[in-house]
Protein backbone atom coordinates (compact mmCIF):
# COMPACT_ATOMS: atom_id res chain seq x y z
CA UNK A 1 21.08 -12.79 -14.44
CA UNK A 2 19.99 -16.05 -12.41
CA UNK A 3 16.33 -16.64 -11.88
CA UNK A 4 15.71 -19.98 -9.05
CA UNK A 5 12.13 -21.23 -8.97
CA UNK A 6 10.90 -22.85 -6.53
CA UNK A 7 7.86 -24.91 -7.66
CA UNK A 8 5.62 -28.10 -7.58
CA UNK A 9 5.95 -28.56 -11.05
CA UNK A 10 9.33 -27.93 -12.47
CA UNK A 11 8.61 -29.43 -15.97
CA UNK A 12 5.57 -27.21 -16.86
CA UNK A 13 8.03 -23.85 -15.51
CA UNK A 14 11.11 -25.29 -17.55
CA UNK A 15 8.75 -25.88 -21.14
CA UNK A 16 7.58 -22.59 -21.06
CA UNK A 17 10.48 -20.84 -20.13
CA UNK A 18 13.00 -23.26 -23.15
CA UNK A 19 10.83 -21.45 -25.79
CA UNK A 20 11.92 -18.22 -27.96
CA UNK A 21 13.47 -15.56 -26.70
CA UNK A 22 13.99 -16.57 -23.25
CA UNK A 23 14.53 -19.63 -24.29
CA UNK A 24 17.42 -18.66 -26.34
CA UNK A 25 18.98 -16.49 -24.14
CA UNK A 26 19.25 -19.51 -22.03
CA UNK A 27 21.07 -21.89 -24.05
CA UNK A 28 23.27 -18.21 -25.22
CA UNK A 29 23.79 -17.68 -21.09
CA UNK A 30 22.70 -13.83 -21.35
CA UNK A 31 20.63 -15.92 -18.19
CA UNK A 32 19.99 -18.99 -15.90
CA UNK A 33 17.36 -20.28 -15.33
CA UNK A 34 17.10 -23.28 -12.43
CA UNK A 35 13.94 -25.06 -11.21
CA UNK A 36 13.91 -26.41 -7.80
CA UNK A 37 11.61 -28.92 -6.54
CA UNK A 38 9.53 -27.67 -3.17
CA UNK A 39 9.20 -31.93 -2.42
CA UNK A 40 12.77 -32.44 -2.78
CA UNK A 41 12.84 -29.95 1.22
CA UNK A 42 9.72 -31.52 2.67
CA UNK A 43 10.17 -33.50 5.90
CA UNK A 44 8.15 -35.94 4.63
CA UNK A 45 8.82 -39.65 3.93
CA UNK A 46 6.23 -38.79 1.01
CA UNK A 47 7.31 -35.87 -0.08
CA UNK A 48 4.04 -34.25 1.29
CA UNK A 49 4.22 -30.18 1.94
CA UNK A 50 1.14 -29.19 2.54
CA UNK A 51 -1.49 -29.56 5.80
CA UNK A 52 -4.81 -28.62 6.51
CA UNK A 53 -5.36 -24.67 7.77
CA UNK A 54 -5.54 -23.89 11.57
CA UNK A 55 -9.08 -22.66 12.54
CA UNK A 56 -10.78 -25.10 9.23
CA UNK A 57 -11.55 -23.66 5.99
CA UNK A 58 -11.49 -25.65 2.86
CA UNK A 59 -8.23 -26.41 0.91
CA UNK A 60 -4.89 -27.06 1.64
CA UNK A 61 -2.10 -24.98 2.56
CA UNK A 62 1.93 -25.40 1.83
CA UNK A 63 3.48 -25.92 5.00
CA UNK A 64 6.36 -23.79 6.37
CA UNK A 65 8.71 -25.53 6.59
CA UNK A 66 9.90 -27.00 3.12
CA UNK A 67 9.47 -23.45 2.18
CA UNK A 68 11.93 -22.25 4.25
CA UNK A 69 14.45 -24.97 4.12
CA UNK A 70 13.73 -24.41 0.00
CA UNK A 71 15.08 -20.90 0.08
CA UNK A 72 17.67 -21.14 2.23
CA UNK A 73 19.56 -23.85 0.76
CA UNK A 74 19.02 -22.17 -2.84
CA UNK A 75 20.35 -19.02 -1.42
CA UNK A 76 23.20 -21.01 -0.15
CA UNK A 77 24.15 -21.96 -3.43
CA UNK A 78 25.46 -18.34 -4.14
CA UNK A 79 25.42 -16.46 -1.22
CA UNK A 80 27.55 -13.61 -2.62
CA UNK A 81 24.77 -12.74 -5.21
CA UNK A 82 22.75 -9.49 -4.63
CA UNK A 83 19.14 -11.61 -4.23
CA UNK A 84 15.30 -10.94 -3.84
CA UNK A 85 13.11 -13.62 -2.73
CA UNK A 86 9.43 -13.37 -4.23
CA UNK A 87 6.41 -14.94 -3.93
CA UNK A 88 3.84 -15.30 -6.46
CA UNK A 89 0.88 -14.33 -5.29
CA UNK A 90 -2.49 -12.37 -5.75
CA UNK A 91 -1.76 -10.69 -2.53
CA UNK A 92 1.11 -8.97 -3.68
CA UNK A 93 1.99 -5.61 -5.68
CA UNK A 94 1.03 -5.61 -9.26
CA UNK A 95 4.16 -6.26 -12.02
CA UNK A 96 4.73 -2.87 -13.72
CA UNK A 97 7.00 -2.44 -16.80
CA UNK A 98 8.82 -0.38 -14.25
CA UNK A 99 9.26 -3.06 -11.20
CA UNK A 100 10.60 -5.21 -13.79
CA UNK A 101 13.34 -3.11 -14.79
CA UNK A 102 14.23 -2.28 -11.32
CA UNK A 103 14.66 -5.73 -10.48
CA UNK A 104 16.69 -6.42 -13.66
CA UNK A 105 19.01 -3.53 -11.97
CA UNK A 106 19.11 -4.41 -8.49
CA UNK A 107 19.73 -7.97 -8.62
CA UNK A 108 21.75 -10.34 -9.89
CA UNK A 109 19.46 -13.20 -9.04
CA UNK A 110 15.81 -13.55 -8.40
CA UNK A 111 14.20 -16.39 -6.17
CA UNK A 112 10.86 -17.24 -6.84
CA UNK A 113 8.57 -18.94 -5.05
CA UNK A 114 5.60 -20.36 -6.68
CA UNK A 115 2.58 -20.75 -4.26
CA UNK A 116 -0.29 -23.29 -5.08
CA UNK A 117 -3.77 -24.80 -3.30
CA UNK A 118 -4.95 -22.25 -1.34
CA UNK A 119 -1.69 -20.59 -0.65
CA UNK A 120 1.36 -20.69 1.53
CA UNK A 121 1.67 -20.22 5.80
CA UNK A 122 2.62 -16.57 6.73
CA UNK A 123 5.16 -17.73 8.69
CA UNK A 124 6.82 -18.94 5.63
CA UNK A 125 6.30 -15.53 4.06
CA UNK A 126 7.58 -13.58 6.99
CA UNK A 127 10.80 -15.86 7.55
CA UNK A 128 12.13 -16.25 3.71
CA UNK A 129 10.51 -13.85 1.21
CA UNK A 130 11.40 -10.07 0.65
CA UNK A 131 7.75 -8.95 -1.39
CA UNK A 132 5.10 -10.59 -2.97
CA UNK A 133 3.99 -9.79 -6.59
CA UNK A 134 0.96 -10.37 -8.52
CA UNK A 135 0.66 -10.57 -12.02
CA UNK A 136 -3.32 -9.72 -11.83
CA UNK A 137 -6.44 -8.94 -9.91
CA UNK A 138 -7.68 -12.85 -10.55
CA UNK A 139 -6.77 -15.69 -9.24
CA UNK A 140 -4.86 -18.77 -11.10
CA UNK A 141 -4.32 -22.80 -10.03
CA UNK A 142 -0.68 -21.71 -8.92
CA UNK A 143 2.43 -19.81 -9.28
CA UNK A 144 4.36 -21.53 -11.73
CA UNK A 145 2.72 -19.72 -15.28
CA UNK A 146 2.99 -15.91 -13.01
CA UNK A 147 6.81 -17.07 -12.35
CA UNK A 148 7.35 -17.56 -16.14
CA UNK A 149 5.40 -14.27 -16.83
CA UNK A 150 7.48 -12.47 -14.27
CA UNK A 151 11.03 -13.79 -15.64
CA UNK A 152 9.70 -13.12 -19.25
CA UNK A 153 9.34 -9.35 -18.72
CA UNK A 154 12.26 -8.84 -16.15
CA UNK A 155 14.59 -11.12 -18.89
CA UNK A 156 13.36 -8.77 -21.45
CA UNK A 157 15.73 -6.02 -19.70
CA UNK A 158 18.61 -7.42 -19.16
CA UNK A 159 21.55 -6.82 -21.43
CA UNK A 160 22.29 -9.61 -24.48
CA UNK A 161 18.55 -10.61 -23.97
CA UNK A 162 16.77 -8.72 -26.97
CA UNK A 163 18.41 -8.24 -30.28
CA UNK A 164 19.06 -4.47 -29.49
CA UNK A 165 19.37 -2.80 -26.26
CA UNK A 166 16.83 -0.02 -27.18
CA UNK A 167 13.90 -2.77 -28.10
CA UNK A 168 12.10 -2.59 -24.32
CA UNK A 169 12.43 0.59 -24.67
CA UNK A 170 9.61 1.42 -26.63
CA UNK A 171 7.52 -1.27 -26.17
CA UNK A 172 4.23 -1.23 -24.45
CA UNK A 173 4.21 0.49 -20.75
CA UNK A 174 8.15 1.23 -21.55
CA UNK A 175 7.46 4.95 -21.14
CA UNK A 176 3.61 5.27 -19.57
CA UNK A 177 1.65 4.42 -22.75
CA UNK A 178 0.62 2.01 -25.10
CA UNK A 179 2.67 0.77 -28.07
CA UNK A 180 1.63 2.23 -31.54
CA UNK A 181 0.29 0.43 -34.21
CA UNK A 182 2.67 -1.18 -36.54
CA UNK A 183 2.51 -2.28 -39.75
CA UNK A 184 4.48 -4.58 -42.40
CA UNK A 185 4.08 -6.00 -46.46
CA UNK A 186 1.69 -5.97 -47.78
CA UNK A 187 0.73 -2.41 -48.21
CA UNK A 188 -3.32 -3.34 -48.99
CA UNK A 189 -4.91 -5.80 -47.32
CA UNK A 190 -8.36 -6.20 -47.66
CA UNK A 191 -9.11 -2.59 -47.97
CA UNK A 192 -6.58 -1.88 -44.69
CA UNK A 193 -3.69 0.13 -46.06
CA UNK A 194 -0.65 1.19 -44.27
CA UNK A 195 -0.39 4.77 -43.00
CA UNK A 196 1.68 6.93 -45.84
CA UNK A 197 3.45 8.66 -43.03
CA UNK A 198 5.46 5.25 -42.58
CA UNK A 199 6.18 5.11 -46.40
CA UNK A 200 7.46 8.67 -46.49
CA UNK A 201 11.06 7.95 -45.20
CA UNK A 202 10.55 11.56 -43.20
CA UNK A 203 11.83 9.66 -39.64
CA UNK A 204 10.85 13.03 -37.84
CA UNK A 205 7.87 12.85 -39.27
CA UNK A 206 6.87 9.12 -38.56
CA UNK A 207 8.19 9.74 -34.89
CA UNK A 208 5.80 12.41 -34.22
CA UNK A 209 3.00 10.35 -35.89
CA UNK A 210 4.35 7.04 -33.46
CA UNK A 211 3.82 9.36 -30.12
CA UNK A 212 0.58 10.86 -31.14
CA UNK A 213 -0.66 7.19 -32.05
CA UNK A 214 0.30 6.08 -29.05
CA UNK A 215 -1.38 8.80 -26.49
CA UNK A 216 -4.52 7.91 -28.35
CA UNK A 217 -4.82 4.68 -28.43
CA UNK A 218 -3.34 4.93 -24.55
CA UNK A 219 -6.29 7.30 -24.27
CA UNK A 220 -8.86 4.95 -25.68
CA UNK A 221 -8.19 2.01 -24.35
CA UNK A 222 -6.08 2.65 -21.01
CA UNK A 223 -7.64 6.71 -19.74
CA UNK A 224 -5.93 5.31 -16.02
CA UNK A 225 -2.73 5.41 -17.59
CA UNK A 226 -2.97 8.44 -19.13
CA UNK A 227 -4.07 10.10 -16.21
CA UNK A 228 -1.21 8.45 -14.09
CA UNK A 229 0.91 9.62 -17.08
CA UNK A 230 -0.49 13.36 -16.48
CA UNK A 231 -0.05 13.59 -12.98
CA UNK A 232 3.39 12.34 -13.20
CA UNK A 233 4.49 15.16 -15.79
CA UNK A 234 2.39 17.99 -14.20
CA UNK A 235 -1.21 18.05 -15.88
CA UNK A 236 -1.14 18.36 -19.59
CA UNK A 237 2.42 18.77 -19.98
CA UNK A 238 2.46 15.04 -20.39
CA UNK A 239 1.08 15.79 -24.46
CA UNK A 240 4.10 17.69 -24.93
C-alpha cells in the first residue's frame, strides 16, 4: 500500500514514520511511503501558500490553490490506483480501529493532506479531498504527527506489515474492547505476580480468562464502548 503526504514539513513526517515497525516495512516494501512538499505547488516566487481569511479573524489560512495543484499532480503519478484523498483535520470523523481497516481494504493508496495555521480554504476541501478525519476532540499545531498516527494504524493492517497476520486482530479496539492485561518474566515483581491461569498451559482456559479480562477492564475504563459493544450484539448478548 502507498501512503502520499502532503505536508509543510516533510522531514518531521519522514523521521517518525523511518522508525520500527513502519519503518521497517518500508525499507521491506510491504509499503511506500512519499512526502510531498505543499511549497514545491505554490504560485509563489516565495514559496508562500497561505493568505489572510476573507471577513478578518486572526491567523492564517493555506490557500487553495497549491492544495489543489498538490493533489492533482500526486494523483497523476498513478492514476490507475484505487485512491482516497484525506485531510487531517479536527473537523473530520474520528479514526476507529474499524475505518482503518476499511481503508487498508479499499485502497491501494492513501493521499493525505496535512492542514496547518488555522486551517485550509473550503474550496480546497470541496475540489480535492474525499473525507476529513480526526484523530481527537483537541486541537494540534498541524497535520503532519495525525498523518503519521493515521498511516501507523491503517499500516498495521495491511498484509507483510506485522509479524503475523492475526496480531491486529486482537489488539486494542480490534473487536469492540480493550486489550487484556499481559504479562512476561519475571513471575514476582515487587509483590505483583502473574495470573496462574497463564502458567497453567490450559489455552481454553487462559482464553476465557483473556475475554473476561478484557470486558472488564473495557467496562472500567471505556463503559461507552461497552455500551456501543451491547447495542451492536443485541443487549447483553454481547457477554456471551
Amino acid at each position: 500500500m502507498r501512503f502520499d503526504i502532503i505536508t509543510l514539513f516533510p522531514a518531521l513526517v519522514d523521521y517518525v514514520l523511518s522508525e520500527s515497525i513502519i519503518g521497517r516495512a518500508r525499507r521491506s516494501g510491504a509499503i511506500e511511503v512519499r512526502m510531498h512538499n505543499l511549497r514545491d505547488f505554490s504560485e509563489n516566487r516565495t514559496g508562500r501558500v497561505d493568505d489572510t481569511p476573507y471577513g478578518g479573524g486572526k491567523g492564517m489560512l493555506i490557500a487553495a490553490p497549491p492544495v489543489v495543484k498538490a493533489v492533482e499532480a500526486v494523483k497523476g503519478e498513478a492514476p490507475d490506483v484505487p485512491t482516497r484523498v484525506i485531510c487531517l483535520s479536527p473537523k473530520g470523523a474520528l479514526l476507529t480501529q474499524k475505518r482503518a481497516a476499511e481503508l487498508s481494504e479499499g485502497y491501494g493508496r492513501l493521499i493525505l493532506l496535512c492542514g496547518h495555521y488555522e486551517g485550509i480554504d473550503e474550496r480546497a476541501l470541496e475540489l480535492a479531498v474525499d473525507e476529513e478525519i480526526s484523530i481527537g476532540d483537541y486541537v494540534l499545531t498541524g497535520g503532519e504527527i495525525p498523518a503519521c498516527i493515521l498511516v501507523d494504524a491503517v499500516a498495521r493492517t495491511v498484509p507483510g506489515v506485522l509479524s503475523a497476520p492475526e496480531c491486529h486482530l486482537v489488539e486494542s479496539f480490534s473487536d469492540g474492547l480493550l486489550e487484556y492485561p499481559q504479562y512476561t518474566r519475571p513471575y514476582e515483581f515487587r509483590g505483583l505476580k502473574v495470573p496462574d491461569i497463564l502458567l497453567s498451559g490450559d489455552h481454553a482456559a487462559v482464553d476465557r480468562w483473556r475475554a473476561e479480562a478484557a470486558l472488564r477492564l473495557t467496562e472500567e475504563r471505556r463503559p461507552d464502548l461497552t455500551e456501543r459493544r451491547k447495542r451492536k450484539t443485541g443487549g447483553e448478548k454481547g457477554r456471551d
